[in-house]
Protein backbone atom coordinates (compact mmCIF):
# COMPACT_ATOMS: atom_id res chain seq x y z
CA UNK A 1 0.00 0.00 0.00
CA UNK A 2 1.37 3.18 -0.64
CA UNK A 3 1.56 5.81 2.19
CA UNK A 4 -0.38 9.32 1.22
CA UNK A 5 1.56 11.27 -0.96
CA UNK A 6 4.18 8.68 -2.35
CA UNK A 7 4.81 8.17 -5.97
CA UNK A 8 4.33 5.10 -7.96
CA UNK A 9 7.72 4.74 -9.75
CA UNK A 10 7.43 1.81 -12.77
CA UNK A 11 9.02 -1.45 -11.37
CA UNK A 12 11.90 -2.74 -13.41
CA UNK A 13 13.24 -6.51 -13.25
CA UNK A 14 16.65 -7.19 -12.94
CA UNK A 15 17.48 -10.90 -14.78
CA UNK A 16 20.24 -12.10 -12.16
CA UNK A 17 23.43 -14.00 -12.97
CA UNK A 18 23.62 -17.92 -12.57
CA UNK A 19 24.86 -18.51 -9.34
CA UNK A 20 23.33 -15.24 -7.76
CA UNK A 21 19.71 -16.93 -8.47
CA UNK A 22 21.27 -19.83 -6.45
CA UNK A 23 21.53 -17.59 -3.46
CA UNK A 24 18.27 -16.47 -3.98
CA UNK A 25 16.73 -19.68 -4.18
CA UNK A 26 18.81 -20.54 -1.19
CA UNK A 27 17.87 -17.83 0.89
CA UNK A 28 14.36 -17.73 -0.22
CA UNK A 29 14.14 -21.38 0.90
CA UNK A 30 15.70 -20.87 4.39
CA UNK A 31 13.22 -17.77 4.90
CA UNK A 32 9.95 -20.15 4.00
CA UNK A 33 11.09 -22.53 6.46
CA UNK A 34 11.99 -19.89 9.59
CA UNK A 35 8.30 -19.10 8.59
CA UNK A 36 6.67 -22.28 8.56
CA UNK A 37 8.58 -22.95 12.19
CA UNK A 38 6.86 -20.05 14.45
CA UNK A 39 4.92 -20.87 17.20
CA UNK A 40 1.14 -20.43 17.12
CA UNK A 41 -1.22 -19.93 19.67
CA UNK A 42 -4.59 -21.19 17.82
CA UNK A 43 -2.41 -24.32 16.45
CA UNK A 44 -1.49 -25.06 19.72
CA UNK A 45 -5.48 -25.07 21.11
CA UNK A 46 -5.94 -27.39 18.04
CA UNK A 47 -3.58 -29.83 18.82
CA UNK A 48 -4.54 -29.90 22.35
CA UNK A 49 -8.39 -31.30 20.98
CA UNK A 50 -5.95 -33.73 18.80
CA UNK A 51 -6.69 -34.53 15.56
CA UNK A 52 -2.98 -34.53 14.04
CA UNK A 53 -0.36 -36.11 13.10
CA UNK A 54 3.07 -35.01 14.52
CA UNK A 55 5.80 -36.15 12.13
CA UNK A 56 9.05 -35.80 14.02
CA UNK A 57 12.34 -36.27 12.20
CA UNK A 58 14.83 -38.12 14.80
CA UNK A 59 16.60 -35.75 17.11
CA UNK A 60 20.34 -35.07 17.04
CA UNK A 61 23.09 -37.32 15.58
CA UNK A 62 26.37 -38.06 14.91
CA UNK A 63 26.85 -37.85 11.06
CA UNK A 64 30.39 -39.27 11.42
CA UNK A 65 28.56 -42.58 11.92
CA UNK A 66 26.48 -44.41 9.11
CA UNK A 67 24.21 -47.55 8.28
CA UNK A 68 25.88 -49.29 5.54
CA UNK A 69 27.16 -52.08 7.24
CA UNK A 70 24.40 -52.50 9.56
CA UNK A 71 23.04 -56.29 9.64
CA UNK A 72 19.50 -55.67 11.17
CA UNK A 73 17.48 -52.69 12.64
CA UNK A 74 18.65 -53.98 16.34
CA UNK A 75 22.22 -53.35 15.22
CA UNK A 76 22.82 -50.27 16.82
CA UNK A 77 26.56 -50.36 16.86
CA UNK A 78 26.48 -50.28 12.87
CA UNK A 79 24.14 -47.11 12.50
CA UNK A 80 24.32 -43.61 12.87
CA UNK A 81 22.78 -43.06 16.27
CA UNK A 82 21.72 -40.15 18.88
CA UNK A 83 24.09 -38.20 20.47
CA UNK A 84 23.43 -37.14 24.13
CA UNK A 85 22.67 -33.59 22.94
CA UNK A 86 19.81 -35.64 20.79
CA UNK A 87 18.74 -37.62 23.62
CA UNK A 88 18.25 -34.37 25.77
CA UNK A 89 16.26 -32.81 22.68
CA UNK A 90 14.00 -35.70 22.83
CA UNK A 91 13.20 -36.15 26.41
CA UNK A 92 12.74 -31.85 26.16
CA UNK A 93 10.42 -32.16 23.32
CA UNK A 94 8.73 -34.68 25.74
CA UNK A 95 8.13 -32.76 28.69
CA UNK A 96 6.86 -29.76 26.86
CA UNK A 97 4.62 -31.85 25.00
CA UNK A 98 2.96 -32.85 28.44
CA UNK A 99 3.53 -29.25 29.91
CA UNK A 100 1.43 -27.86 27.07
CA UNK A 101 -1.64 -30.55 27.93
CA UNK A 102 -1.12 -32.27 24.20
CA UNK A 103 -2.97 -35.88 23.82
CA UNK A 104 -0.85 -38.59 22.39
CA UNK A 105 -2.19 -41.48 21.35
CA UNK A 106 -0.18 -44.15 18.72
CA UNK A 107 3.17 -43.17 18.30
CA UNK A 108 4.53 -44.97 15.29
CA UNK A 109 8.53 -45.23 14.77
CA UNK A 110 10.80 -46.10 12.07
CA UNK A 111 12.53 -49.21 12.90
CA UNK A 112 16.28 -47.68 13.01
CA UNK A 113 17.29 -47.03 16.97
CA UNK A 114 17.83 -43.20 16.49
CA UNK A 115 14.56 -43.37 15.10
CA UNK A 116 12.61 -46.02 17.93
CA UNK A 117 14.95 -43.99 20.76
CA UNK A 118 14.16 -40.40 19.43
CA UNK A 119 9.84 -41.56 20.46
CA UNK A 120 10.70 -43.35 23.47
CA UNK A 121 12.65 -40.74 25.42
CA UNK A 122 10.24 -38.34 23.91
CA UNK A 123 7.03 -40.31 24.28
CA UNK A 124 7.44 -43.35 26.36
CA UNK A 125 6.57 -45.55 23.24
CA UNK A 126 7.31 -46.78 19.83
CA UNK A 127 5.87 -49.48 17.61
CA UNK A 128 8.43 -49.57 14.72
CA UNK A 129 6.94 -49.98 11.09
CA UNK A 130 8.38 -50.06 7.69
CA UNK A 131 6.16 -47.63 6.36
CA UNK A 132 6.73 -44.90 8.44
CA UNK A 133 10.67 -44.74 6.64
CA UNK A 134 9.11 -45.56 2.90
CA UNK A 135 9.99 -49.69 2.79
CA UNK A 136 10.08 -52.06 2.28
CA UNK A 137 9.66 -51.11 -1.14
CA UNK A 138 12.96 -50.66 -3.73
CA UNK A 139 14.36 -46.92 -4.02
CA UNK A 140 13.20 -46.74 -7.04
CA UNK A 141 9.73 -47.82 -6.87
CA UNK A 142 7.04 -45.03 -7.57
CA UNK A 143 5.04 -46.45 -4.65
CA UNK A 144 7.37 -46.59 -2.12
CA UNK A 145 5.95 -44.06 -0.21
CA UNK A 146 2.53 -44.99 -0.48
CA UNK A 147 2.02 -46.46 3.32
CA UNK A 148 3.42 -43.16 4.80
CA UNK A 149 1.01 -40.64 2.53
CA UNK A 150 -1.91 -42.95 3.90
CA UNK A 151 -0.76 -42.60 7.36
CA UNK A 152 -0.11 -39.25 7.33
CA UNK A 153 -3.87 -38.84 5.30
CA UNK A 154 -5.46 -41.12 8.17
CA UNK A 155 -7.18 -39.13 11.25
CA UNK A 156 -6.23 -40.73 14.67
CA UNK A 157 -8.58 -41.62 17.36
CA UNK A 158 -10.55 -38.49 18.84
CA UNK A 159 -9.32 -36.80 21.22
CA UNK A 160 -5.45 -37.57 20.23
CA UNK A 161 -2.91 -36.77 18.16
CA UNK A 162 -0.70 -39.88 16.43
CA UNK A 163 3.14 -39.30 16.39
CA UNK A 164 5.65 -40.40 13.54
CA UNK A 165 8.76 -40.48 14.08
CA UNK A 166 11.32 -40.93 11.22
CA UNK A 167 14.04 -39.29 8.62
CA UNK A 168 14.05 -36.33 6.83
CA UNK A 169 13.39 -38.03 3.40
CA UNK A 170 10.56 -39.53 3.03
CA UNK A 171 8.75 -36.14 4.63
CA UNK A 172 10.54 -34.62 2.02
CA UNK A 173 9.52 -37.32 -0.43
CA UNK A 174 5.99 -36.61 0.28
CA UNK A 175 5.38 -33.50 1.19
CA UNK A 176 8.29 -31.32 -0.71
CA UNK A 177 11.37 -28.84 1.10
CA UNK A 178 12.59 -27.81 2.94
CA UNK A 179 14.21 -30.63 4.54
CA UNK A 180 12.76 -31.14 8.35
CA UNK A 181 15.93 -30.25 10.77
CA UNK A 182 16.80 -32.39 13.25
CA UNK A 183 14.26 -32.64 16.02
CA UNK A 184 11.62 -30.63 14.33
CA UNK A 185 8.13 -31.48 14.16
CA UNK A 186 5.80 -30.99 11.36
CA UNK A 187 1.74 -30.83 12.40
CA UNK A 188 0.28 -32.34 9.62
CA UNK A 189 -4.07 -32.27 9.32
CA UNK A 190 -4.79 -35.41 7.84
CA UNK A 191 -7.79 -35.20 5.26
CA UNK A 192 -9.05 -38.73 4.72
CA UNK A 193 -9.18 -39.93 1.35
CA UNK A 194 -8.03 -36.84 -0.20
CA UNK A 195 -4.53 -36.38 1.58
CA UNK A 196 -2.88 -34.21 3.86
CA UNK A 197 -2.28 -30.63 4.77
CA UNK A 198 1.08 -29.65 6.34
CA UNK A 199 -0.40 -27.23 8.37
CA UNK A 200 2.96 -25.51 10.77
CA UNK A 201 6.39 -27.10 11.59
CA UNK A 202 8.20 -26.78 15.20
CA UNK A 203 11.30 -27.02 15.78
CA UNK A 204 13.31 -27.85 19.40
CA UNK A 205 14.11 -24.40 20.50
CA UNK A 206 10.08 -23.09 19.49
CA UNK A 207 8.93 -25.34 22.03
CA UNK A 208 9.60 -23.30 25.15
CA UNK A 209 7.94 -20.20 23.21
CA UNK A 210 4.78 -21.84 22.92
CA UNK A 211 2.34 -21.08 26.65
């Protein structure tokens, strides 16, 4: 809106250089996601009558670590695993959860441990299922992701919210960037049949803003 008495000068566009659009995209990507993560009062009174799903990507690790010679989901030793700065993010996430009055009910897990520990310190709980992580299917299989888009599509019991928690992929996979950081918790209103609606994102630090 223009203030009384400004001009309207014409707009010109300015075609940017290769990697300067880069930038742009960059920063214009970290600016959507600082704005998807604020806190939010009416969200918060929705997710205390439940009715979400909370997809929570696994709290801090150690990326020096990987899973490529892992043997089985139970192999912890050969996978890349919480770090005690993770485990305290969890257990926090946890307590403010209760603090804030929000009803869990199924809490669903990927079957890696950073994955099954990340929703037990948090929630107390964790029934590990391919689906949540996009298998058992190949990589390259178009449907991989089917079982997660019709969890994160199905409404939980009333009164309750249902927990995921998994990797930053296959969110990404299904519901586009940016990436989910570490810790951070997308609300997601499931709409039956028809899909899903990401509908806010919190990350670790946003929980102590929210009263």
């Amino acid at each position: 809106m223009l203030r009384r008495g400004a001009v309207r000068r014409p707009v010109h566009f300015v075609r940017l250089p290769g990697m300067a659009r880069v930038y742009l995209a960059a920063f214009l990507a970290a600016f959507v996601s600082l704005s998807w993560a604020q806190p939010d009062a009416a969200l918060l009174r929705q997710l205390r009558e439940g009715g979400y799903v909370l997809y929570m990507r696994h709290a801090s690790t150690d990326f020096s670590q990987n899973d490529a010679n892992m043997k089985s989901y139970e192999d912890c030793a050969n996978q890349r695993n919480l770090i005690d700065k993770g485990r305290d993010e969890a257990r926090a996430v946890g307590e403010h959860v209760k603090r804030l009055g929000i009803p869990i009910g199924t809490v669903l897990a990927s079957p890696f441990c950073r994955t099954m520990e990340t929703a037990k310190l948090a929630f107390g709980k964790a029934q590990p299922m391919n689906e949540v992580r996009g298998g058992p299917s190949r990589p390259e299989d178009p449907k991989r992701y089917e079982g997660l888009r019709k969890l994160l599509s199905t409404p939980p019991s009333p009164g309750s919210n249902t927990v995921i928690s998994s990797h930053g992929n296959p969110f990404h996979a299904v519901a586009g960037p940016p990436y989910l950081a570490e810790g951070e918790i997308a609300v997601v209103r499931p709409d039956g049949g028809s899909g899903f609606t990401v509908v806010g994102k919190i990350r670790v630090e946003d929980w102590q803003l929210l009263k």
